[in-house]
N, C-alpha and C. Protein backbone atom coordinates (compact mmCIF):
# COMPACT_ATOMS: atom_id res chain seq x y z
N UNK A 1 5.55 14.64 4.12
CA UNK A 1 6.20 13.97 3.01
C UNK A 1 6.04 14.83 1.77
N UNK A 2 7.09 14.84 1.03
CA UNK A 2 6.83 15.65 -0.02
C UNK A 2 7.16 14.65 -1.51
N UNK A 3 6.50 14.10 -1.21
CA UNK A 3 6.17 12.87 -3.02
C UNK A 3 5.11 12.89 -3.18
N UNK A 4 4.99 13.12 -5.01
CA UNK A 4 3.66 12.96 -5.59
C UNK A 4 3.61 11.78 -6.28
N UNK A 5 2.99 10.77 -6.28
CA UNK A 5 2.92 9.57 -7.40
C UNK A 5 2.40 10.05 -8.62
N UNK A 6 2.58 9.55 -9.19
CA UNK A 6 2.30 9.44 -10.72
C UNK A 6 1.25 8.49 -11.14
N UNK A 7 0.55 9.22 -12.08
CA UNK A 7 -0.66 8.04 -12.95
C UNK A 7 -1.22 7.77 -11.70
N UNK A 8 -1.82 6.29 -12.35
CA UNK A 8 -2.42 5.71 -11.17
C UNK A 8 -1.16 4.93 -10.04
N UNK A 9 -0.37 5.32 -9.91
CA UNK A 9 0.36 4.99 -8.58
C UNK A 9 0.05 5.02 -7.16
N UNK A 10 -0.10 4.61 -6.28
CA UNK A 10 -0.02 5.37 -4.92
C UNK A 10 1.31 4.96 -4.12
N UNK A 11 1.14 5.08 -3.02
CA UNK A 11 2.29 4.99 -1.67
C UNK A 11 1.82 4.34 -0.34
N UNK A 12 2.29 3.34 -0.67
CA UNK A 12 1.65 2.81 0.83
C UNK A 12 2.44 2.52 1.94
N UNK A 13 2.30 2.82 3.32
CA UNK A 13 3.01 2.25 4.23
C UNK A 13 1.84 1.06 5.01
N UNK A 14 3.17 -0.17 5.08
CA UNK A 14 3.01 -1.55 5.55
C UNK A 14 2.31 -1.32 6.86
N UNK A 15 1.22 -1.80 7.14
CA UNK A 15 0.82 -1.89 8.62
C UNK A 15 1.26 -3.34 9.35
N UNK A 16 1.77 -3.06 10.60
CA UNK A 16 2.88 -4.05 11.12
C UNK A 16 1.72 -5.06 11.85
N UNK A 17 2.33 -6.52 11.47
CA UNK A 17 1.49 -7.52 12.01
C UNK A 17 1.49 -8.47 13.41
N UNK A 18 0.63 -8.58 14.14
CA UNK A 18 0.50 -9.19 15.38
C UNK A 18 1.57 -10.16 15.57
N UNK A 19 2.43 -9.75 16.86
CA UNK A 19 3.63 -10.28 17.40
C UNK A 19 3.40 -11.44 18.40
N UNK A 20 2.17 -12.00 18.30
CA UNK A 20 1.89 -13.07 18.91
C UNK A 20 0.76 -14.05 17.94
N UNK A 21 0.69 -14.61 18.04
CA UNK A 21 -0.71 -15.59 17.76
C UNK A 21 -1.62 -15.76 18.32
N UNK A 22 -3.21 -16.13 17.91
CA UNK A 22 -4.24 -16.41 18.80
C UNK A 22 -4.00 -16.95 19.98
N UNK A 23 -3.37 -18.11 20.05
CA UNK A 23 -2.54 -18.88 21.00
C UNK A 23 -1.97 -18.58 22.15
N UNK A 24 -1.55 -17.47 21.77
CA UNK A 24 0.01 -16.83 22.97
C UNK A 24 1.16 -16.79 22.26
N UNK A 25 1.24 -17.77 20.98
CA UNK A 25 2.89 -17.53 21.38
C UNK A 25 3.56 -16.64 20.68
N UNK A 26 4.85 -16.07 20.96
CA UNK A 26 5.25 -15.04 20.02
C UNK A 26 5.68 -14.88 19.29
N UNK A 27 5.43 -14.52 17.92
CA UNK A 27 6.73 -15.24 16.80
C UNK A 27 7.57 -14.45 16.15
N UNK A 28 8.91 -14.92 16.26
CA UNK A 28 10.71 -13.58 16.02
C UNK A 28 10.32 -13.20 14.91
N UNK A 29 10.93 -12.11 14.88
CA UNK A 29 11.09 -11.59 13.28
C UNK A 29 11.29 -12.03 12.28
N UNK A 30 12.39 -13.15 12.47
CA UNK A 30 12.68 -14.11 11.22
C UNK A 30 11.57 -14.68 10.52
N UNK A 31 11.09 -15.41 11.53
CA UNK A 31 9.31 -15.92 10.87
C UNK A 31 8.62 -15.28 10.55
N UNK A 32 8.42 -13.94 10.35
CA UNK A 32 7.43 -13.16 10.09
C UNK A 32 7.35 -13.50 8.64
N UNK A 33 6.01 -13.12 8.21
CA UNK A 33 5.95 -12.82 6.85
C UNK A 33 5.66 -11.28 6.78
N UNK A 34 5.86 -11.02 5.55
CA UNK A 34 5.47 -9.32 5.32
C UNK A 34 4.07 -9.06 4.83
N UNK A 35 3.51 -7.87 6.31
CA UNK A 35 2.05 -7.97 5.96
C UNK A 35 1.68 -7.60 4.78
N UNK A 36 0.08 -7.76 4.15
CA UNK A 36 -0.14 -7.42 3.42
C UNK A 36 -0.86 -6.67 2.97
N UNK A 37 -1.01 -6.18 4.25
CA UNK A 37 -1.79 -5.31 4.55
C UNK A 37 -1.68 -3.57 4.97
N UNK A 38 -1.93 -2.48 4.78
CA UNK A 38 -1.27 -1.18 4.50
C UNK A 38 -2.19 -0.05 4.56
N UNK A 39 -1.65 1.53 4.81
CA UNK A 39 -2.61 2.54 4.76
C UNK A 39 -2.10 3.06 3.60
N UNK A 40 -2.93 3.94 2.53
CA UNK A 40 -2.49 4.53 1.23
C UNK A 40 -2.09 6.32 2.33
N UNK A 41 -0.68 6.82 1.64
CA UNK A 41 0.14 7.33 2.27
C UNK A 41 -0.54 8.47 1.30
N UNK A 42 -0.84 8.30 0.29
CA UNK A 42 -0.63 9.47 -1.18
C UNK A 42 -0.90 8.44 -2.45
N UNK A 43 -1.81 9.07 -2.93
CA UNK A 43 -2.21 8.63 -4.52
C UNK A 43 -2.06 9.87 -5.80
N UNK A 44 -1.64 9.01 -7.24
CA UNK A 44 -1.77 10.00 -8.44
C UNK A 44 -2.77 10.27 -8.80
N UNK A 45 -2.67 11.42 -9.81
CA UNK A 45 -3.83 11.81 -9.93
C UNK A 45 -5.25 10.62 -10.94
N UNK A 46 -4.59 9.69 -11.37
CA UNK A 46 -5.00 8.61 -12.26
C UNK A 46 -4.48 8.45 -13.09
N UNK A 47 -5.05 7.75 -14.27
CA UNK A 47 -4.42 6.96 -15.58
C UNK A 47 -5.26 7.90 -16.42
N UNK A 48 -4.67 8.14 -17.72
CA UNK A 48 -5.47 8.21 -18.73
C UNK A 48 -6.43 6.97 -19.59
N UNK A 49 -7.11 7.56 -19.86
CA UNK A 49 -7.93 6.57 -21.08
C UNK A 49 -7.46 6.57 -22.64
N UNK A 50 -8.16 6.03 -23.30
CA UNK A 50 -7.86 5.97 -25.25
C UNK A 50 -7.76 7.42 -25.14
N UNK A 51 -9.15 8.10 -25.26
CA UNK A 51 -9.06 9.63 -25.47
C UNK A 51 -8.35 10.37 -24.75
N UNK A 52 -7.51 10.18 -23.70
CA UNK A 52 -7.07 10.81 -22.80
C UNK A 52 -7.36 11.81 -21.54
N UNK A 53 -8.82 11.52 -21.03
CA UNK A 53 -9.44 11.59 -20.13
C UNK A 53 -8.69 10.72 -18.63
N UNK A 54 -8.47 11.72 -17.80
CA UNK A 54 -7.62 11.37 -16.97
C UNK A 54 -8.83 10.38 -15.80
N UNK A 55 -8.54 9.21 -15.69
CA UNK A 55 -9.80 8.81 -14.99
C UNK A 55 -9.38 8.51 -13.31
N UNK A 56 -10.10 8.93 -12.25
CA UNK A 56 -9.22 9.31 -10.77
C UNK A 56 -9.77 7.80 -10.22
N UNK A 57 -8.56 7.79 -9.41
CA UNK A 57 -8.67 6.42 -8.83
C UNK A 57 -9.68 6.35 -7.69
N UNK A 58 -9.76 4.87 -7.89
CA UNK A 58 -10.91 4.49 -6.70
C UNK A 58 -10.62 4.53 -4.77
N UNK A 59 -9.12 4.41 -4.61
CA UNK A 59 -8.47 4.98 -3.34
C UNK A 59 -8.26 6.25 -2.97
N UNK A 60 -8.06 6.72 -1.82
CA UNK A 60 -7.70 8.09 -1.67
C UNK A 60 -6.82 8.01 -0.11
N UNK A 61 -5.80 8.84 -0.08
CA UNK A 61 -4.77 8.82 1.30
C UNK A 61 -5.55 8.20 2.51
N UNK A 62 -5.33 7.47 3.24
CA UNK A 62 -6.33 7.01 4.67
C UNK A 62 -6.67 5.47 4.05
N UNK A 63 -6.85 5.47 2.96
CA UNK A 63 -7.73 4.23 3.43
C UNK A 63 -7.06 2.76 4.15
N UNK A 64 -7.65 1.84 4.31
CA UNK A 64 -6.70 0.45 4.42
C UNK A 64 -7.25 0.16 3.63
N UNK A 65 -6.17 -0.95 2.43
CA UNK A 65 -5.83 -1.81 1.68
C UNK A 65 -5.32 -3.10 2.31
N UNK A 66 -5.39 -3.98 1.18
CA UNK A 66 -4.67 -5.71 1.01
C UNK A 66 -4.44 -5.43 -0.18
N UNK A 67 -3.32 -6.19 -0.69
CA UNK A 67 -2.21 -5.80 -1.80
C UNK A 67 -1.61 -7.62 -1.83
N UNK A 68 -1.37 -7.80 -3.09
CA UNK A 68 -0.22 -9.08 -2.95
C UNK A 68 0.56 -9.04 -2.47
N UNK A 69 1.39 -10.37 -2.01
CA UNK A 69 2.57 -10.53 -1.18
C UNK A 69 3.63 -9.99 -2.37
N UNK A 70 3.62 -9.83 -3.05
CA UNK A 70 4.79 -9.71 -4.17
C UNK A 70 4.48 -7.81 -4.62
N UNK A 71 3.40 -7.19 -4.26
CA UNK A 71 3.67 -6.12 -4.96
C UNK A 71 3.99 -4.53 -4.87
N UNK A 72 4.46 -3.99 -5.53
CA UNK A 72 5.29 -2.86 -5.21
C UNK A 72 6.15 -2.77 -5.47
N UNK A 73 7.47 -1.51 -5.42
CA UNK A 73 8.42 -1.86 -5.28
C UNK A 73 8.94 -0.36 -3.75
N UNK A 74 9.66 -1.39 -2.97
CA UNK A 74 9.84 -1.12 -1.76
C UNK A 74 10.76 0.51 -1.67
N UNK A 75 10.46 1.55 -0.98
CA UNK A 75 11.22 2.34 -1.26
C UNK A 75 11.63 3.25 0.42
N UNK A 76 12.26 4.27 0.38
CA UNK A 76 12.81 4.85 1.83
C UNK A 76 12.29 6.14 1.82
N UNK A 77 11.47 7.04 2.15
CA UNK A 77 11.11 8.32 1.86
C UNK A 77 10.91 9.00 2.93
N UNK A 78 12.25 10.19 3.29
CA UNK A 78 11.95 10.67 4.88
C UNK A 78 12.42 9.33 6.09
N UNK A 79 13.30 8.60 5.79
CA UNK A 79 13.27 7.44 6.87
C UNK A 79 12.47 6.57 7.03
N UNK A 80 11.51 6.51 5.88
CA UNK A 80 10.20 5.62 6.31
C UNK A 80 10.08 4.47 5.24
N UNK A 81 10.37 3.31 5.72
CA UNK A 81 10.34 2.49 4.42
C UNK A 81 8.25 2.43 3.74
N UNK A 82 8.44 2.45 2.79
CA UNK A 82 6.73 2.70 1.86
C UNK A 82 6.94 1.78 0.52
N UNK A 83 5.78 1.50 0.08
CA UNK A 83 5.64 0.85 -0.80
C UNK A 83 5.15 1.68 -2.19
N UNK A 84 5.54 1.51 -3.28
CA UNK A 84 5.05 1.86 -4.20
C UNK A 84 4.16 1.05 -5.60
N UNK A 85 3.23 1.08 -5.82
CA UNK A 85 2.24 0.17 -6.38
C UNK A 85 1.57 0.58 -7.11
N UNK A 86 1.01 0.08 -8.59
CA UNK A 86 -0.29 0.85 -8.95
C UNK A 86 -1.49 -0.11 -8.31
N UNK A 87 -2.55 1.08 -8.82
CA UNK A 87 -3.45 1.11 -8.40
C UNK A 87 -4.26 -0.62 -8.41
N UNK A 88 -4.13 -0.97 -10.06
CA UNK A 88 -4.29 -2.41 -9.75
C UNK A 88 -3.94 -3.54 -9.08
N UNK A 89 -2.75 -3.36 -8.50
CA UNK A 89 -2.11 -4.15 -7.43
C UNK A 89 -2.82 -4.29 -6.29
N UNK A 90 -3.76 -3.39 -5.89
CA UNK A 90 -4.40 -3.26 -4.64
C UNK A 90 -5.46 -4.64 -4.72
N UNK A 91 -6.10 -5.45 -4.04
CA UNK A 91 -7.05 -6.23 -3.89
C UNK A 91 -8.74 -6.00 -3.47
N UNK A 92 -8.49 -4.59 -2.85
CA UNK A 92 -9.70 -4.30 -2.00
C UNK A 92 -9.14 -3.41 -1.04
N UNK A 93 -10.40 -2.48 -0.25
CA UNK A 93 -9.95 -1.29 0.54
C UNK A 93 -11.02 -2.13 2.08
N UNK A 94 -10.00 -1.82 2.83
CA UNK A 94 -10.97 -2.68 3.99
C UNK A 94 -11.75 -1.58 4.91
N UNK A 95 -13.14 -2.34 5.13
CA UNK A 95 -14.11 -1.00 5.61
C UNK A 95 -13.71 -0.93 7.05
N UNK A 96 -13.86 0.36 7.61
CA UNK A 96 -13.71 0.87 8.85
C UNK A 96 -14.90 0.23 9.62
């Protein structure tokens, strides 16, 4: 991929969610909700501060995230639909 985010931006692609339920059963696409869950694809280099001290974000490419259902804005890069978000949008990085 050849995109750099900006500021504190990153890039996330959606990690796709379980096509069944605990249960068994399987549920169509229509019902799906959109996960909210994601790997960071590419991050900016950070935000500045007052003084303008560039301060680097707390994510880095690889990790998993949870993000709100509402945030980003959805984009196509290389065929690949990705999300674009800052950094505060994220909720937490989930441990391996």
């Amino acid at each position: 991929m050849k995109f750099r985010p900006l500021h504190d931006r990153v890039v996330v692609r959606r990690l796709e969610s379980e096509e069944k339920t605990k249960g068994g059963i399987i549920i169509p696409d229509t019902a799906k909700e959109k996960p909210q869950e994601g790997e960071i694809v590419a991050v900016g280099p950070g935000a500045r501060d007052e003084t303008g001290k560039v301060q680097p974000l707390d994510v880095k490419a690889g990790d998993r995230v949870l993000f709100g259902k509402w945030s980003g804005t959805e984009v196509k890069i290389d065929g690949e639909d990705l999300l674009i978000m800052k950094e505060a949008d994220i909720m937490g990085v989930i441990a391996a």
